[in-house]
Protein backbone atom coordinates (compact mmCIF):
# COMPACT_ATOMS: atom_id res chain seq x y z
CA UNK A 1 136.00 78.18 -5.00
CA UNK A 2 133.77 78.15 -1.54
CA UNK A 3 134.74 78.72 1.58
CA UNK A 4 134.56 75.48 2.66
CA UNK A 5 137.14 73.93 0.28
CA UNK A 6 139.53 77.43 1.12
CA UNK A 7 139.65 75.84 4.31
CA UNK A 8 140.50 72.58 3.57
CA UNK A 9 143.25 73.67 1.31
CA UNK A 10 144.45 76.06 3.69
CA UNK A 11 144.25 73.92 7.00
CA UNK A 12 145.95 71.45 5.22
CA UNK A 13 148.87 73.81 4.62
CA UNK A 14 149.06 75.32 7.80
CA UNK A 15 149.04 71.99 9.61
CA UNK A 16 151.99 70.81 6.93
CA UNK A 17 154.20 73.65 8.80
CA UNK A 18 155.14 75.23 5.42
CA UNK A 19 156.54 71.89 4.25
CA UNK A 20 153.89 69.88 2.04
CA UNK A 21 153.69 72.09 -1.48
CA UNK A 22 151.00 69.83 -2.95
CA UNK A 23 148.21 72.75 -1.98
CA UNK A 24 150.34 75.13 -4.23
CA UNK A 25 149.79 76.13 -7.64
CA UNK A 26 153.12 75.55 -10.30
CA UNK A 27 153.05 79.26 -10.58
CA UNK A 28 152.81 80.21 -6.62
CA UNK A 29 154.32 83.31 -6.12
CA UNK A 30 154.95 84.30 -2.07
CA UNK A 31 156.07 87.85 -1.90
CA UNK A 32 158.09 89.64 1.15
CA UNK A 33 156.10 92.74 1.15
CA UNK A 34 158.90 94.53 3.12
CA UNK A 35 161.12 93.83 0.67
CA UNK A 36 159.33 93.38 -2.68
CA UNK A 37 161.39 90.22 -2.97
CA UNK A 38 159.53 87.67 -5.41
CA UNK A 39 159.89 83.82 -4.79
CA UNK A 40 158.01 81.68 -7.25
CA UNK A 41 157.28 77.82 -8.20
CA UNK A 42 156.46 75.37 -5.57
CA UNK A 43 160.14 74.65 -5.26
CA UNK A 44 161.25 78.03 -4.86
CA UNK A 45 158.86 78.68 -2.10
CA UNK A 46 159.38 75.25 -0.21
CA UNK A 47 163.20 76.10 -0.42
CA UNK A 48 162.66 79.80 1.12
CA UNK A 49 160.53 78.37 4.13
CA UNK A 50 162.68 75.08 4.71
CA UNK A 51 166.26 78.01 4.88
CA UNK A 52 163.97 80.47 6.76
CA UNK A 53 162.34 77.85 9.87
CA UNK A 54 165.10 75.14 9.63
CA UNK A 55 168.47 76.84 8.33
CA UNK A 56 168.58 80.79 9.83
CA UNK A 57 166.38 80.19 12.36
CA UNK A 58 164.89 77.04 14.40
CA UNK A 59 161.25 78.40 14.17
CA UNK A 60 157.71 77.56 14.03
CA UNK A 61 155.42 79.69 13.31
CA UNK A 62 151.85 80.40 15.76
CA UNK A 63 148.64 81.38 15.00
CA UNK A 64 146.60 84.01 16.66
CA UNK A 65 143.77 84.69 13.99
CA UNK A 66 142.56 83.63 10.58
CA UNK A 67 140.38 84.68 8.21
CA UNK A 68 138.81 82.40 5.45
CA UNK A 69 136.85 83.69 2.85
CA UNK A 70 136.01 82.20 -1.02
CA UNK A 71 139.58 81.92 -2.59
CA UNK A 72 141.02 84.21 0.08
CA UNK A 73 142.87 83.18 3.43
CA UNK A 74 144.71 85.28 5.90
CA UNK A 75 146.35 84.57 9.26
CA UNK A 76 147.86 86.38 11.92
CA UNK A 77 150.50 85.32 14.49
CA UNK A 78 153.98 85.48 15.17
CA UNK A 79 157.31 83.63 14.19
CA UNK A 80 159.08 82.19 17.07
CA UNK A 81 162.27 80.28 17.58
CA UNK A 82 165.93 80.82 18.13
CA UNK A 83 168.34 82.30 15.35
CA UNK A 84 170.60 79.85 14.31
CA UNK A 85 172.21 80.46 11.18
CA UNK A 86 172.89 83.62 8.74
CA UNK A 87 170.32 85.34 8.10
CA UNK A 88 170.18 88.96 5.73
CA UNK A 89 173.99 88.67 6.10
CA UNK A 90 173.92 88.22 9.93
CA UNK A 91 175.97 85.69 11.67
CA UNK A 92 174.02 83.27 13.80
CA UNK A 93 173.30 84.78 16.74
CA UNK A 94 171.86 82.01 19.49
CA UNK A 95 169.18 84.74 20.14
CA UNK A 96 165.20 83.85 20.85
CA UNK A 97 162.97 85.38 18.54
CA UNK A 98 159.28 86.36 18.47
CA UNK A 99 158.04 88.29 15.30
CA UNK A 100 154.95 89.42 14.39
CA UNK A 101 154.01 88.24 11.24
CA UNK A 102 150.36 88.10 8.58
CA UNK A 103 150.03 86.08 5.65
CA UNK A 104 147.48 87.22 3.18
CA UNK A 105 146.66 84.29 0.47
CA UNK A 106 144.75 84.16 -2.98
CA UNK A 107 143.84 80.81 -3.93
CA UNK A 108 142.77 79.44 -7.17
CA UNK A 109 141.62 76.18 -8.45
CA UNK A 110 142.17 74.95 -4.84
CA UNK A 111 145.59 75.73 -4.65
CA UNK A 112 147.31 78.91 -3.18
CA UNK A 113 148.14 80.96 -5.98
CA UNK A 114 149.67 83.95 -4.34
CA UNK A 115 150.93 84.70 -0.37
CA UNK A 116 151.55 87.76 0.30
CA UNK A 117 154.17 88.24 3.63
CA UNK A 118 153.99 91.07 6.05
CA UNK A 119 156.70 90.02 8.46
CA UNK A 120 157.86 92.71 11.12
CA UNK A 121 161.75 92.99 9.89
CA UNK A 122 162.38 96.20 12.57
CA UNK A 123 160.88 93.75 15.53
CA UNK A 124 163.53 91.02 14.24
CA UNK A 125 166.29 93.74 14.06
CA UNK A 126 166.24 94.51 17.07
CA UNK A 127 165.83 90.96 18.47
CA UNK A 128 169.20 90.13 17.20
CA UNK A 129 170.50 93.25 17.98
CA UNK A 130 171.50 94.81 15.17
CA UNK A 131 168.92 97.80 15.13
């Protein structure tokens, strides 16, 4: 895979905002790396983005810095929105959020294969007030 069609695959995702699996593999795996939690299959992980922006929070996620490299993609930014429904057994809250988050990506065949999440869950804590 070159870094040329990384891009593609991966601009194409990004500017979906998370909601276009076609540039996933059947197998994608994205993994909370605070938590070790696993979601898998290109329904899975549409259905954990679509609850996370859309259901617990109204959210949209910026960019700061990426990184594209032959089957590898990473970006840097931060989550930002306003928490509106449960989320990790909290009750909506009506609070703003802004979250630091980095996305590292493996990609295969042109299609993202693995994502591996570093999201800030202290930072969003204490947001919502419950650190």
């Amino acid at each position: 895979m070159s870094v040329e069609s990384t891009r593609d695959v991966m601009t194409k995702y990004w500017d979906s905002e998370h909601s276009d699996a076609s540039m996933m593999a059947d197998d994608v795996v994205f993994t909370m790396m605070p938590t070790g939690e696993e979601t898998k299959t290109r329904e899975g992980v549409l259905g954990l983005l679509n609850y996370f922006y859309h259901v617990a929070f109204d959210a949209t996620a910026s960019t700061e810095n990426t990184i594209i490299g032959d089957g590898h993609a990473m970006v840097e930014g931060h989550v930002i929105g306003k928490h509106i429904g449960e989320f990790a057994g909290i009750p909506a809250t009506g609070k703003d959020i802004r979250v630091p988050i980095c996305v590292s990506y493996d990609l295969e065949d042109d299609r993202i294969q693995r994502a591996r999440v570093y999201f800030e869950m202290p930072v969003l804590m204490r947001q919502l007030g419950v650190a």
